[in-house]
Protein backbone atom coordinates (compact mmCIF):
# COMPACT_ATOMS: atom_id res chain seq x y z
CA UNK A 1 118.75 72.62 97.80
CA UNK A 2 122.36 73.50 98.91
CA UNK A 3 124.89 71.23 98.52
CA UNK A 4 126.84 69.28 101.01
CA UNK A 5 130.12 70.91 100.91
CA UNK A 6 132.12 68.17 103.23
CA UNK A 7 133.70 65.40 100.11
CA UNK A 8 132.47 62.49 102.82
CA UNK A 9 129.06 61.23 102.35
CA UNK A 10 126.43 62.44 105.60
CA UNK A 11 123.92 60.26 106.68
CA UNK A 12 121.79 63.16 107.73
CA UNK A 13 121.96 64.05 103.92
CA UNK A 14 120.29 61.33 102.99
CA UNK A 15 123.23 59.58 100.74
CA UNK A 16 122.85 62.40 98.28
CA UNK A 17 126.68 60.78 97.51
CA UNK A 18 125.54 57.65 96.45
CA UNK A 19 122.35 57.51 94.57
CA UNK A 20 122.82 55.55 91.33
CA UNK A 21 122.05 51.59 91.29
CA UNK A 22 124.93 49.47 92.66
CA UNK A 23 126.18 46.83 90.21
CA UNK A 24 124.46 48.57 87.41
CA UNK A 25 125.70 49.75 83.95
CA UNK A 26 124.84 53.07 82.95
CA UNK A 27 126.14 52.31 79.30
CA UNK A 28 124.02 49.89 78.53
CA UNK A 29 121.20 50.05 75.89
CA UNK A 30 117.94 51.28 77.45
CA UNK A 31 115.77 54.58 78.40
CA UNK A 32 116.57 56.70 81.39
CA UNK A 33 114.21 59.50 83.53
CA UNK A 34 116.25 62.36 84.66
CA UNK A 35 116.21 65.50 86.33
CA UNK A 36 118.80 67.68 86.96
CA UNK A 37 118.36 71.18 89.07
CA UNK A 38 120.27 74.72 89.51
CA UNK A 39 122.23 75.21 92.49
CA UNK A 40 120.20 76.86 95.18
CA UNK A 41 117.29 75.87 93.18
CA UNK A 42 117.51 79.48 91.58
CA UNK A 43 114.89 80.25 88.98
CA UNK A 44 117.38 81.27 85.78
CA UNK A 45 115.64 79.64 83.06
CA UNK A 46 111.84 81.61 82.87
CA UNK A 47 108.70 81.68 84.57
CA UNK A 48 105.21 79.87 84.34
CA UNK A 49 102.29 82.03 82.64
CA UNK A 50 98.95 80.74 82.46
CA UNK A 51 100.45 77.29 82.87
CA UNK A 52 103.11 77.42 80.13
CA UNK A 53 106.49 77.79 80.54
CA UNK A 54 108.14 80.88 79.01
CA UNK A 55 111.39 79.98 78.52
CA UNK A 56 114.21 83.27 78.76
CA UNK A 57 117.43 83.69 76.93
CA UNK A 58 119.17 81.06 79.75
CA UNK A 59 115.92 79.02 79.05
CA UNK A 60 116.54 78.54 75.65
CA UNK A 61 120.39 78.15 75.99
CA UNK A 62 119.56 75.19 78.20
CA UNK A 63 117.25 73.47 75.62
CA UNK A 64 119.80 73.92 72.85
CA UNK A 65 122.10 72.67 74.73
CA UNK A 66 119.71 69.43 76.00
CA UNK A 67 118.78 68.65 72.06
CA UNK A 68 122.00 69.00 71.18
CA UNK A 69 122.87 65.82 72.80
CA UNK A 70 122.87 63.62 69.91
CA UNK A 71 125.34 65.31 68.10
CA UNK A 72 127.83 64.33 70.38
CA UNK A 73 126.41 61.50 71.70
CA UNK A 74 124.97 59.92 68.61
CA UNK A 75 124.69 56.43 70.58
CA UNK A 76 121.52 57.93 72.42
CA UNK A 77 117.88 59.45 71.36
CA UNK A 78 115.94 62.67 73.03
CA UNK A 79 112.16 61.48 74.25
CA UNK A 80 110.35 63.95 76.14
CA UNK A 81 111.75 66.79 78.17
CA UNK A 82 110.65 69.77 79.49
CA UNK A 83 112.99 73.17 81.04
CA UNK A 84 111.11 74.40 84.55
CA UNK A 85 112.26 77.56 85.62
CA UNK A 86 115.34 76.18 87.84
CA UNK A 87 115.59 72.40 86.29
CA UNK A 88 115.28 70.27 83.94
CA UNK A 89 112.98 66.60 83.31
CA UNK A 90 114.03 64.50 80.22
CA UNK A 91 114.30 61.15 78.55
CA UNK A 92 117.31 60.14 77.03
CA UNK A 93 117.56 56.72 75.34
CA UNK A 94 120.98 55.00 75.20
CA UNK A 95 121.01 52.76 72.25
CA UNK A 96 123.46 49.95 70.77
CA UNK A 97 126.74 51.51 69.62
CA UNK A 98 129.36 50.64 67.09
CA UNK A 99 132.47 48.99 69.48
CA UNK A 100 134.66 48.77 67.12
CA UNK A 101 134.23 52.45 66.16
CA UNK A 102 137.27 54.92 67.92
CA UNK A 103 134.93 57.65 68.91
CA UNK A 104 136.22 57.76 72.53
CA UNK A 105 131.78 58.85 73.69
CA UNK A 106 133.04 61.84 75.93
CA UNK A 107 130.43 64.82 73.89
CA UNK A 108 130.95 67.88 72.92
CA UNK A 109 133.42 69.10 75.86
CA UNK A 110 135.96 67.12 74.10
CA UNK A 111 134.29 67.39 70.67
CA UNK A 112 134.26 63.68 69.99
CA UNK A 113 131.01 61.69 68.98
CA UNK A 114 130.68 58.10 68.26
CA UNK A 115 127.93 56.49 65.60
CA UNK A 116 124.67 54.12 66.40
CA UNK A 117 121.89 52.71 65.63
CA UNK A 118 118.21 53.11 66.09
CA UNK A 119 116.62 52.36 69.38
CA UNK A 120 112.51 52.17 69.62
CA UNK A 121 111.96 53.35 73.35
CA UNK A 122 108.29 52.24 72.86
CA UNK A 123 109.02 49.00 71.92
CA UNK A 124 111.71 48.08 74.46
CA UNK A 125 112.71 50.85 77.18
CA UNK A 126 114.33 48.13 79.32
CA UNK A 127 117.72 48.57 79.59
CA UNK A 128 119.93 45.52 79.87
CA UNK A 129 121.00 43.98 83.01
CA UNK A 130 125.21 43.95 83.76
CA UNK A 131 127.43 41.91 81.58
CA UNK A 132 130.23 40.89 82.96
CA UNK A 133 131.73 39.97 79.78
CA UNK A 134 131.31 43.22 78.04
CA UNK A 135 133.56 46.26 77.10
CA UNK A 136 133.20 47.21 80.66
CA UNK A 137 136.10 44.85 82.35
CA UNK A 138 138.77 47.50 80.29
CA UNK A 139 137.37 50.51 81.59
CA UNK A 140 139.53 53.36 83.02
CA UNK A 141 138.66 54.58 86.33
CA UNK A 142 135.89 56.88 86.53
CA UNK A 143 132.58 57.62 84.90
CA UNK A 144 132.25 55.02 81.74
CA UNK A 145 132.78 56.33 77.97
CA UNK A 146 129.48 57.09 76.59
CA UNK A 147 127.90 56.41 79.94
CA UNK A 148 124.33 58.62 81.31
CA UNK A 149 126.92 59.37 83.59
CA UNK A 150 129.14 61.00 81.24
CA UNK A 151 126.45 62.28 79.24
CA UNK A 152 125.21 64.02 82.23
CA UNK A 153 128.74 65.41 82.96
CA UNK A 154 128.99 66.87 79.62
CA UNK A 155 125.62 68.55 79.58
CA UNK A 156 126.23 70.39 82.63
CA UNK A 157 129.79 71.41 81.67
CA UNK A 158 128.51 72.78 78.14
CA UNK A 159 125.48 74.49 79.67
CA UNK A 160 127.45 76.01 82.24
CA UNK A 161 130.01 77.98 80.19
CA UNK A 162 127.71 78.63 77.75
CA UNK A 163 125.71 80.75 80.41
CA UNK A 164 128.38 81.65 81.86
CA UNK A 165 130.00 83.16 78.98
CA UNK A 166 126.49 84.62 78.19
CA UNK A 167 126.18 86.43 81.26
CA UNK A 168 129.58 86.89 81.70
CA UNK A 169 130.15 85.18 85.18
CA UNK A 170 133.60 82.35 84.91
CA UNK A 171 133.43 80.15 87.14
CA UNK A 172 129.84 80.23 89.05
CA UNK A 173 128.12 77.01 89.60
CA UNK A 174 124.75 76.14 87.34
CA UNK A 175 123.66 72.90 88.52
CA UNK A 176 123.48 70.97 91.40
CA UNK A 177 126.11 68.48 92.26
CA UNK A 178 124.60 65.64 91.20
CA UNK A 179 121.57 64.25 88.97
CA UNK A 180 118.26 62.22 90.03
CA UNK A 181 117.67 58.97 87.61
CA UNK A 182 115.15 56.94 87.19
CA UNK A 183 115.87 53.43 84.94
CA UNK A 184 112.54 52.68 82.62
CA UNK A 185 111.50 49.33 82.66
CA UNK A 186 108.44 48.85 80.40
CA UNK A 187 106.55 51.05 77.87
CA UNK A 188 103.60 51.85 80.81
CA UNK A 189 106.05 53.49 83.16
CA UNK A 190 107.60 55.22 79.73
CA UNK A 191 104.29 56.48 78.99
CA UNK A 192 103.54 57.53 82.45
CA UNK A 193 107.02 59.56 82.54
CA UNK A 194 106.22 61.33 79.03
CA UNK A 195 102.69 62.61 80.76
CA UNK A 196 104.21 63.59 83.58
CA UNK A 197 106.72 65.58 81.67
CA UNK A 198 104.00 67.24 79.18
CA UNK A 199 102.26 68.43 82.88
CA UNK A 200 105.45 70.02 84.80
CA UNK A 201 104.47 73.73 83.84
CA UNK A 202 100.29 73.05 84.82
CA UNK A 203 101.79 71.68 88.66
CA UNK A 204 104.76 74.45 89.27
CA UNK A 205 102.35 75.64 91.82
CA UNK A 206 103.08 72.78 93.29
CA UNK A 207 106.33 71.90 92.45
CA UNK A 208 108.91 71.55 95.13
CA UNK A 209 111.15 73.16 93.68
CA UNK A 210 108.82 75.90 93.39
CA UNK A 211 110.59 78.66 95.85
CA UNK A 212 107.08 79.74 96.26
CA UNK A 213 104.72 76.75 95.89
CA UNK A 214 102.29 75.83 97.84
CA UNK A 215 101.97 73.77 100.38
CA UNK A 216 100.13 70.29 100.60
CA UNK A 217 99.69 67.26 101.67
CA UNK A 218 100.60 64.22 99.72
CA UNK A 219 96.77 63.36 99.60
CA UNK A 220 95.71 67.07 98.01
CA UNK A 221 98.12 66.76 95.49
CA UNK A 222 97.55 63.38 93.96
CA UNK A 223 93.68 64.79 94.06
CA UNK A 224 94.91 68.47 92.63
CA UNK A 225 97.47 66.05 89.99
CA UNK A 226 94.60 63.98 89.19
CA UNK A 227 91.94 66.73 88.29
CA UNK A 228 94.03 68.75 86.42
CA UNK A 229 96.06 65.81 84.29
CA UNK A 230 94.17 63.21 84.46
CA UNK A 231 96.67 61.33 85.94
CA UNK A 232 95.53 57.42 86.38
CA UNK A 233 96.02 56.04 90.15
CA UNK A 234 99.12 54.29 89.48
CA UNK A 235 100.54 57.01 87.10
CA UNK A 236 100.13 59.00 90.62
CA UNK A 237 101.73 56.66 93.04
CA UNK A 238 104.84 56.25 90.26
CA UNK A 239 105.66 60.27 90.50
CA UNK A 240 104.90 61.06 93.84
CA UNK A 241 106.97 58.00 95.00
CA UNK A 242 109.71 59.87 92.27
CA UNK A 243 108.99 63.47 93.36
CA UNK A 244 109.69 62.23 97.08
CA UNK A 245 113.15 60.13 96.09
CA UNK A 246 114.17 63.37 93.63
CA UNK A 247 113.42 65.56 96.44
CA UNK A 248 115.41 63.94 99.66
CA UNK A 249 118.39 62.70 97.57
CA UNK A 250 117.71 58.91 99.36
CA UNK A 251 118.79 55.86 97.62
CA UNK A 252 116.99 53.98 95.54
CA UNK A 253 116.57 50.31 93.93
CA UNK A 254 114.99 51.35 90.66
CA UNK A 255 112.28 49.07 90.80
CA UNK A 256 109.54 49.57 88.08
């Protein structure tokens, strides 16, 4: 998708500017859906055969780069994640951290990390609502220390000079502005989310994001999802309703 170049959100854009959850906080404990895709949607990562993914030299730089998360954000946990050809789905599970250690959370572009301690997504994926009493009422300005925000931010930055070094290109742009999110509420949507992961490469097809996909209606592929996944009838619903929200960049209230 290209990218809005005025710094002004546009209506007709459909708030691409301002899609995370008012009044929520992005550093609290809890597990978190997101996708993130290459500018122009450009397929740099590997193609689909017979349903897997084959994942090229960019492919794999982007997966070491995604599971090296933890190393530099040791507050959070990899679930599920798959690389697509031009993005990326994954889980990431922000977990209670140490306050009073001074590991400042900003990754591996600053080479900082931070400890924590264990988090059971399966258990409890629901992250905690705002509290206005927390760490958060001395924050700078800007994305929050240890924040998905900041995690995010750090991915893409590490990612994109790794490639960039690879291929020998300073300066071009890897990602897409900004990153779709989706705040897990309960171990059924959790589950849901890890199938629909596990099932990217057998729906590329499909995909939207799929230069060359196909082309059907909303009814064809829940039926096309549901044959070839076994997707239940909500499990459908959830990532269609997702796939639509990912797709036009509208805001969203993050309901489960």
């Amino acid at each position: 998708m290209q990218q809005n170049k005025n710094t002004n959100c546009n209506s007709q854009k459909h708030h691409r500017c301002s899609i995370r959850l008012k009044g929520y906080d992005y550093t609290w404990p809890g597990a978190y859906f997101v996708t993130l895709c290459t500018e122009t949607r450009k397929c740099l990562f590997g193609e689909i055969s017979d349903e897997t993914m084959q994942l090229n030299t960019f492919g794999n730089m982007i997966h070491a780069c995604w599971n090296s998360i933890p190393k530099h954000f040791v507050h959070i946990r990899l679930d599920a994640c798959v690389v697509m050809p031009n993005h990326i789905h994954g889980i990431i599970i922000i977990t209670e951290r140490d306050c009073g250690n001074n590991a400042n959370g900003r990754g591996e572009a600053f080479s900082v990390t931070r400890p924590g301690h264990n988090f059971n997504g399966e258990e409890n994926a629901s992250p905690l609502p705002l509290n206005p009493h927390s760490h958060q009422m001395n924050r700078p300005n800007g994305t929050s220390s240890g924040s998905l925000g900041a995690i995010m931010q750090n991915f893409k930055s590490v990612s994109t000079r790794k490639i960039n070094q690879s291929n020998k290109t300073p300066g071009v742009t890897l990602w897409q502005r900004n990153y779709y999110e989706h705040i897990v509420r309960n171990k059924h949507s959790l589950n849901a989310i890890r199938r629909y992961i596990t099932y990217n490469p057998l729906m590329w097809a499909y995909d939207m994001d799929n230069p060359d996909r196909y082309h059907v209606s909303e009814e064809e592929l829940k039926h096309k999802m549901k044959k070839r996944c076994n997707f239940t009838d909500d499990e459908l619903n959830f990532i269609v309703n997702y796939e639509i929200k990912y797709h036009t960049g509208r805001d969203h209230d993050n309901k489960p």
